[in-house]
C-alpha atoms as a PDB file:
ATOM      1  CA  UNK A   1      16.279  15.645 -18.830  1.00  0.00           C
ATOM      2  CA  UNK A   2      14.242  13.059 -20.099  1.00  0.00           C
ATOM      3  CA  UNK A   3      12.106  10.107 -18.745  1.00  0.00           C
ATOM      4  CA  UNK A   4      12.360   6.506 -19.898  1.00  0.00           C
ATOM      5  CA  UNK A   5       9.154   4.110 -19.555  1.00  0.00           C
ATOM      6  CA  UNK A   6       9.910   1.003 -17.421  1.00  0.00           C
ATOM      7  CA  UNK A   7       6.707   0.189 -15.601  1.00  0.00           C
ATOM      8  CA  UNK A   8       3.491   0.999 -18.151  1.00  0.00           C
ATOM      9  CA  UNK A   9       0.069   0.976 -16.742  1.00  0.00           C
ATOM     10  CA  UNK A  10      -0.888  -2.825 -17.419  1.00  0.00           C
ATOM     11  CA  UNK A  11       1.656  -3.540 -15.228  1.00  0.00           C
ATOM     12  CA  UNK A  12       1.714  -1.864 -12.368  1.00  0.00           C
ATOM     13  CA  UNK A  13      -2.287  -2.778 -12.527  1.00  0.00           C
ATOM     14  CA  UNK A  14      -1.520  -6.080 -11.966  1.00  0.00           C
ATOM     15  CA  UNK A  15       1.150  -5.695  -9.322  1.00  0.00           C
ATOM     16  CA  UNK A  16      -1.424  -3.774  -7.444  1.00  0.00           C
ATOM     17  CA  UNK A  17      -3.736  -6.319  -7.438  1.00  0.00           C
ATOM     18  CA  UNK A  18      -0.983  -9.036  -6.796  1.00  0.00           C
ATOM     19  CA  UNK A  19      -0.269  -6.637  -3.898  1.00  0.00           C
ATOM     20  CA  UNK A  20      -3.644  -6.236  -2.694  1.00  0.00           C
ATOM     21  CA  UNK A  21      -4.029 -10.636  -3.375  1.00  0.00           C
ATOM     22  CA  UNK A  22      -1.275 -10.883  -0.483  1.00  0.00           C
ATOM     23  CA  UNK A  23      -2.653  -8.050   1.674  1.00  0.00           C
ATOM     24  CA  UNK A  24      -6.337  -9.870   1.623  1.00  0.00           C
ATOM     25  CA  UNK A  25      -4.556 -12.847   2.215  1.00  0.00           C
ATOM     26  CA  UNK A  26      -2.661 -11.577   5.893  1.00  0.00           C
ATOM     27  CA  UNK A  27      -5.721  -8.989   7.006  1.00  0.00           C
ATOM     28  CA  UNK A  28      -8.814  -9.990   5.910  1.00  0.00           C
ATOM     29  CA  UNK A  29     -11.206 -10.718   8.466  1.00  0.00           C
ATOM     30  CA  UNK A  30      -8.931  -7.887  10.930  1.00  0.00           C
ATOM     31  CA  UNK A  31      -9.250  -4.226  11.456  1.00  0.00           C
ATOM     32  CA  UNK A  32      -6.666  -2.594   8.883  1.00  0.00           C
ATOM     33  CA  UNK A  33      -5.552   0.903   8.543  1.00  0.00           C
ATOM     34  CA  UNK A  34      -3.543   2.195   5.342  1.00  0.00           C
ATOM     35  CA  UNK A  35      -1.186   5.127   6.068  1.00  0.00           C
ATOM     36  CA  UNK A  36      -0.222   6.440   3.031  1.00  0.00           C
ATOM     37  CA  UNK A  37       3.177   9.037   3.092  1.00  0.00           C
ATOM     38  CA  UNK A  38       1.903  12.205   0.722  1.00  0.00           C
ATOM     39  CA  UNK A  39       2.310  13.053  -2.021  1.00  0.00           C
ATOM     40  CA  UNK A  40       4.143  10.186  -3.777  1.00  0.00           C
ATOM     41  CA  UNK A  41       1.829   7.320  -2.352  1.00  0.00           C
ATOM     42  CA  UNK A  42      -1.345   9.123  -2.791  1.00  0.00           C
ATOM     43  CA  UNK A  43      -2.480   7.403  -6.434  1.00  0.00           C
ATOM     44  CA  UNK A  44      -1.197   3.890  -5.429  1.00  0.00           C
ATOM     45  CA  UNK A  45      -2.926   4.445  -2.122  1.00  0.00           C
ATOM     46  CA  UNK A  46      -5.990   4.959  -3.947  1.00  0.00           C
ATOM     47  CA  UNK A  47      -5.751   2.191  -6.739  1.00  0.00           C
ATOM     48  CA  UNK A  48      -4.622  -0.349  -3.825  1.00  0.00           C
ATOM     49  CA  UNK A  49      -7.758   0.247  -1.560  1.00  0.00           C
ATOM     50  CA  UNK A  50      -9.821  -0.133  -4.213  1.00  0.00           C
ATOM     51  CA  UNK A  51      -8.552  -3.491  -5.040  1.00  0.00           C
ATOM     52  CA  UNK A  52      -9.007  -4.887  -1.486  1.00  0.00           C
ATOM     53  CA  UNK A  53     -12.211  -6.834  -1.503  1.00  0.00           C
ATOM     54  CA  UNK A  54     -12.570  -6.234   2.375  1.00  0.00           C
ATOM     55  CA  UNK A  55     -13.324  -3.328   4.256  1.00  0.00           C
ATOM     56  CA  UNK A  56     -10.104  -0.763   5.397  1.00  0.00           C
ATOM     57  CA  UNK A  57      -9.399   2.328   6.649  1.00  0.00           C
ATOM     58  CA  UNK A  58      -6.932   4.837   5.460  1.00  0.00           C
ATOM     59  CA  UNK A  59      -5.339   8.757   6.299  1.00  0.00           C
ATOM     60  CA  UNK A  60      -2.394  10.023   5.450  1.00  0.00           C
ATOM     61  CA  UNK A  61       0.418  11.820   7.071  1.00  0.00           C
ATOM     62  CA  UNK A  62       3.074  14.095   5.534  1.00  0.00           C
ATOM     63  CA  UNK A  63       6.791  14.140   5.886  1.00  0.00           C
ATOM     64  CA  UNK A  64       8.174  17.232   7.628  1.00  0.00           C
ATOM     65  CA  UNK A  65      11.664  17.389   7.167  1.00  0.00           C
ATOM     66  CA  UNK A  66      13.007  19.782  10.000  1.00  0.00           C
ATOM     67  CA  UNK A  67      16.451  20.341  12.152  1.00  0.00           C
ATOM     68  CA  UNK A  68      14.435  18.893  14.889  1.00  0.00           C
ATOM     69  CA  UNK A  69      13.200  15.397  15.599  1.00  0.00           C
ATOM     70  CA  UNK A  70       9.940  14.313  14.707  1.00  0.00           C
ATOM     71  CA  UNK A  71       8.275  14.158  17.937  1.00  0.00           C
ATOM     72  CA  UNK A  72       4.814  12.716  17.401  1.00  0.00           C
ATOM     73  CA  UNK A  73       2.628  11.526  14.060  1.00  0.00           C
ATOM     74  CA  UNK A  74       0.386  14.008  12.572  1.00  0.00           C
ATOM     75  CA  UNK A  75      -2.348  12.182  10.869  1.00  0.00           C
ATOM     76  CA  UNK A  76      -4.148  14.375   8.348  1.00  0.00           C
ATOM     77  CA  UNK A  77      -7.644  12.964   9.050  1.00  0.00           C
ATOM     78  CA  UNK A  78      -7.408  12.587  12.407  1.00  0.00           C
ATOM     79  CA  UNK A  79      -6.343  10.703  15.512  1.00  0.00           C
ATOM     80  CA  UNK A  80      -5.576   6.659  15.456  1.00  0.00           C
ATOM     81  CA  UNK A  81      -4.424   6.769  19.102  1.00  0.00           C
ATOM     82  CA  UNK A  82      -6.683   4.064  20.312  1.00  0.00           C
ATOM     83  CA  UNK A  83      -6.473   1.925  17.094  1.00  0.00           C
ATOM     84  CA  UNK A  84      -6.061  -1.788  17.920  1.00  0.00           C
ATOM     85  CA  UNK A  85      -5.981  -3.220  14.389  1.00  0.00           C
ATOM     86  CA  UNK A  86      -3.112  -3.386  11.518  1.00  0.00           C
ATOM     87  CA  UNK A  87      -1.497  -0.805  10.336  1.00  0.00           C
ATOM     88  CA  UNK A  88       0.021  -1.005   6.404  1.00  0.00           C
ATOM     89  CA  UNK A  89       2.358   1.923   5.658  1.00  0.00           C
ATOM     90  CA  UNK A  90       1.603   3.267   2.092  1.00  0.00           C
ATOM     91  CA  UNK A  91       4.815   4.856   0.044  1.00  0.00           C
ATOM     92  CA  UNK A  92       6.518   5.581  -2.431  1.00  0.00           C
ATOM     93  CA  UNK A  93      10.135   4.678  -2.991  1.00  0.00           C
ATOM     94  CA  UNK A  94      11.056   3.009   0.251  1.00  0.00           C
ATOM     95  CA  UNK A  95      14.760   4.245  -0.024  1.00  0.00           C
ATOM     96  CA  UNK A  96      17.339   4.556   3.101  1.00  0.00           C
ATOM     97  CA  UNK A  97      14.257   3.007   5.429  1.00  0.00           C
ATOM     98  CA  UNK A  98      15.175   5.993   7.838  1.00  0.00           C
ATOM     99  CA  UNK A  99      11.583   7.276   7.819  1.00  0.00           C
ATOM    100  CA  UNK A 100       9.803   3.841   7.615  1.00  0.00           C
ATOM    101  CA  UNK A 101      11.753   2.664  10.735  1.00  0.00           C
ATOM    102  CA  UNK A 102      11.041   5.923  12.349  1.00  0.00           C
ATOM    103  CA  UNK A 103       7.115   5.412  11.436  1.00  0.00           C
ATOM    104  CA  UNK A 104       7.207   1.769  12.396  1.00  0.00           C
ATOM    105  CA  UNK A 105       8.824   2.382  15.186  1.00  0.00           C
ATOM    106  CA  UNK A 106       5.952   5.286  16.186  1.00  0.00           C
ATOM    107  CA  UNK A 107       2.908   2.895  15.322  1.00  0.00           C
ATOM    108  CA  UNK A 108       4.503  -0.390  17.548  1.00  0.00           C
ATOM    109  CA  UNK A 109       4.269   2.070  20.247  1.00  0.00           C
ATOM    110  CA  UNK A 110       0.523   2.361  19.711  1.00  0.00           C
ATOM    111  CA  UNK A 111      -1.987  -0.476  20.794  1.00  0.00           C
ATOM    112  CA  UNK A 112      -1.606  -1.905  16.975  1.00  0.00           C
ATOM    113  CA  UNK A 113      -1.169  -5.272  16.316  1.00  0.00           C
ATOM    114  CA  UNK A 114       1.164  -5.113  13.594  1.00  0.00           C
ATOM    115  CA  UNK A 115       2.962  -2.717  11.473  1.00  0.00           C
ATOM    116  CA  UNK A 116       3.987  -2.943   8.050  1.00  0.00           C
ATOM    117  CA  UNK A 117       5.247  -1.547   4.615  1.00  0.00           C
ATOM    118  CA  UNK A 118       3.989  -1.682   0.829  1.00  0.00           C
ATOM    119  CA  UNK A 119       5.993  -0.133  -1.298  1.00  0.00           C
ATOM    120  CA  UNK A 120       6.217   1.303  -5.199  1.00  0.00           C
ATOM    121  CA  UNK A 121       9.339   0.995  -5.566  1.00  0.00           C
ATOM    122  CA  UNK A 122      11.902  -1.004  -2.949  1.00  0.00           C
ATOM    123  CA  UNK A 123      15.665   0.788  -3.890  1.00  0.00           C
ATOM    124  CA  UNK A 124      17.405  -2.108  -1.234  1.00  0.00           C
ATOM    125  CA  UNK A 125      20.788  -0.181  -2.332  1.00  0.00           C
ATOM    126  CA  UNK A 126      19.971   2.832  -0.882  1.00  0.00           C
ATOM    127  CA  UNK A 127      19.044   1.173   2.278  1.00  0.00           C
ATOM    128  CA  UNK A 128      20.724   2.507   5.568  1.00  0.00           C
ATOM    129  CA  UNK A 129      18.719   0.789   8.599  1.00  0.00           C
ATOM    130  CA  UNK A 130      17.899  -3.097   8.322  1.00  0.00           C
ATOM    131  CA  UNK A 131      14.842  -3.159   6.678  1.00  0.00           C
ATOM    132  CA  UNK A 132      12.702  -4.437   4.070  1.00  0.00           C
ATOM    133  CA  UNK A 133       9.355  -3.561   2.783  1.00  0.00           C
ATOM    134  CA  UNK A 134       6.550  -6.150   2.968  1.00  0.00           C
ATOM    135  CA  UNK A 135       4.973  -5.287  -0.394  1.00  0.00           C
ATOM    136  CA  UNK A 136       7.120  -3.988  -3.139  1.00  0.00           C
ATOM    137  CA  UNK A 137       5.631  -3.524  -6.986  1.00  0.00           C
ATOM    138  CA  UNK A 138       9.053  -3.409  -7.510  1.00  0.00           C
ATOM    139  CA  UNK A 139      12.709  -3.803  -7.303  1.00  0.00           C
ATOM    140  CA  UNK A 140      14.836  -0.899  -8.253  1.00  0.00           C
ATOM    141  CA  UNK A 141      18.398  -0.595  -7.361  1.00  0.00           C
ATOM    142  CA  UNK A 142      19.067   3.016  -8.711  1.00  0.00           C
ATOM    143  CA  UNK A 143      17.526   5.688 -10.262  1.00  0.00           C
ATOM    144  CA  UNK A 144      15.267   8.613  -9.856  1.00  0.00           C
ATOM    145  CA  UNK A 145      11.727   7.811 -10.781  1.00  0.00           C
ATOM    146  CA  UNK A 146       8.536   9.869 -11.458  1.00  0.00           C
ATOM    147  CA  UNK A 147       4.799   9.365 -12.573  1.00  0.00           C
ATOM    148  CA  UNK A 148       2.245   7.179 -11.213  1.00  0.00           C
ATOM    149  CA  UNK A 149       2.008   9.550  -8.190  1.00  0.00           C
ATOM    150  CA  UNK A 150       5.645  10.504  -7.863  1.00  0.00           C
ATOM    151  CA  UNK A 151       6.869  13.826  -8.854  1.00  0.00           C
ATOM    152  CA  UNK A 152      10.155  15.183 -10.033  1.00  0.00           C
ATOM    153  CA  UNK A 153      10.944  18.551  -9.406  1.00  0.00           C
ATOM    154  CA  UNK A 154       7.308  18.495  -8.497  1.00  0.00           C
ATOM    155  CA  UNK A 155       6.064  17.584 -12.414  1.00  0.00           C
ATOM    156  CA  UNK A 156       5.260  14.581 -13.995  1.00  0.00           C
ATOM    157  CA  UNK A 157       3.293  12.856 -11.291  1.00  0.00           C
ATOM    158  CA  UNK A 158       0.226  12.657 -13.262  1.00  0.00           C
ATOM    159  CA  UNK A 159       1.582   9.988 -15.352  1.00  0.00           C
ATOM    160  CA  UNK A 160      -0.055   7.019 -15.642  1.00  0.00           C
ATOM    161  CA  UNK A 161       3.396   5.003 -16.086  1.00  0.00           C
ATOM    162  CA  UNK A 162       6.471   4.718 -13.741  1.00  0.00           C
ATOM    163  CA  UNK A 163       9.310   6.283 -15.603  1.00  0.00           C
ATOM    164  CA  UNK A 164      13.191   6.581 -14.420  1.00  0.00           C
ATOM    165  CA  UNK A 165      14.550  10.431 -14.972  1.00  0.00           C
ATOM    166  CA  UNK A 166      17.854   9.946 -17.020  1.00  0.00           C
ATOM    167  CA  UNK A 167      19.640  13.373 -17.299  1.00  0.00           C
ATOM    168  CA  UNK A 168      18.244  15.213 -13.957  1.00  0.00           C
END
């Protein structure tokens, strides 16, 4: 297995803040709340909050994957039941959209306002439900990728670079 550099640092700096330019652009002035999916969103979560020049909120929830359906949103800071703002789902590779629908889906049923996606990595390929993230760094249409938050085989996430795994 190795890894082959295809997004370095400089670059996905300024895709964050091109990110973060279009965010400030649609919420500023309204009551946002970043959800970001853990573990793979976690260091773009950070870097993209930091670059929005207005005031946010964020948590994070965590993916279960069970036999049973998903029956209700576990935020890890808390409760956002009574939220009336925006909400901006945070994540990684936004592959099939199973679990972004299924979140979407969960958060329109709240009191938001709207509901949205920004992605790392958008693999529109993969895709198996109509959807399509708001914010994408980037494009990708195959590949397994890791650093810059994402693990493989839980290693490598510390990168500072995005890197496709060739070989795994």
């Amino acid at each position: 297995m190795t890894l082959d550099k295809i997004h370095d640092e400089v670059e996905i700096a300024a895709r964050v803040h091109e990110a973060a330019r279009k965010i400030t652009q649609r919420f500023s002035g309204e009551e946002l709340l970043l959800v970001g999916i853990l573990k793979g969103a976690a260091v773009f979560m950070a870097d993209l909050m930091r670059a929005l020049p207005f005031p946010c909120h964020y948590d994070f929830i965590q993916e279960k994957r069970v036999n049973e359906p998903i029956s209700r949103i576990s935020f890890i800071g808390g409760s956002w039941d009574d939220f009336a703002g925006n909400i901006l789902l945070i994540k990684d590779v936004t592959h099939s959209g199973v679990v972004e629908n299924y979140l979407l889906t969960q958060f329109r049923s709240m009191k938001i306002k709207q509901a949205g996606i920004c992605s790392i990595i958008d693999k529109p390929g993969d895709r198996k439900v109509d959807l399509v993230p708001d914010y994408a760094l980037f494009v990708e249409n195959e590949g397994i990728f890791a650093g810059y938050g994402m693990e493989y085989l839980q290693k490598h996430g510390n990168l500072p670079y995005i890197a496709k795994v060739i070989g795994g």
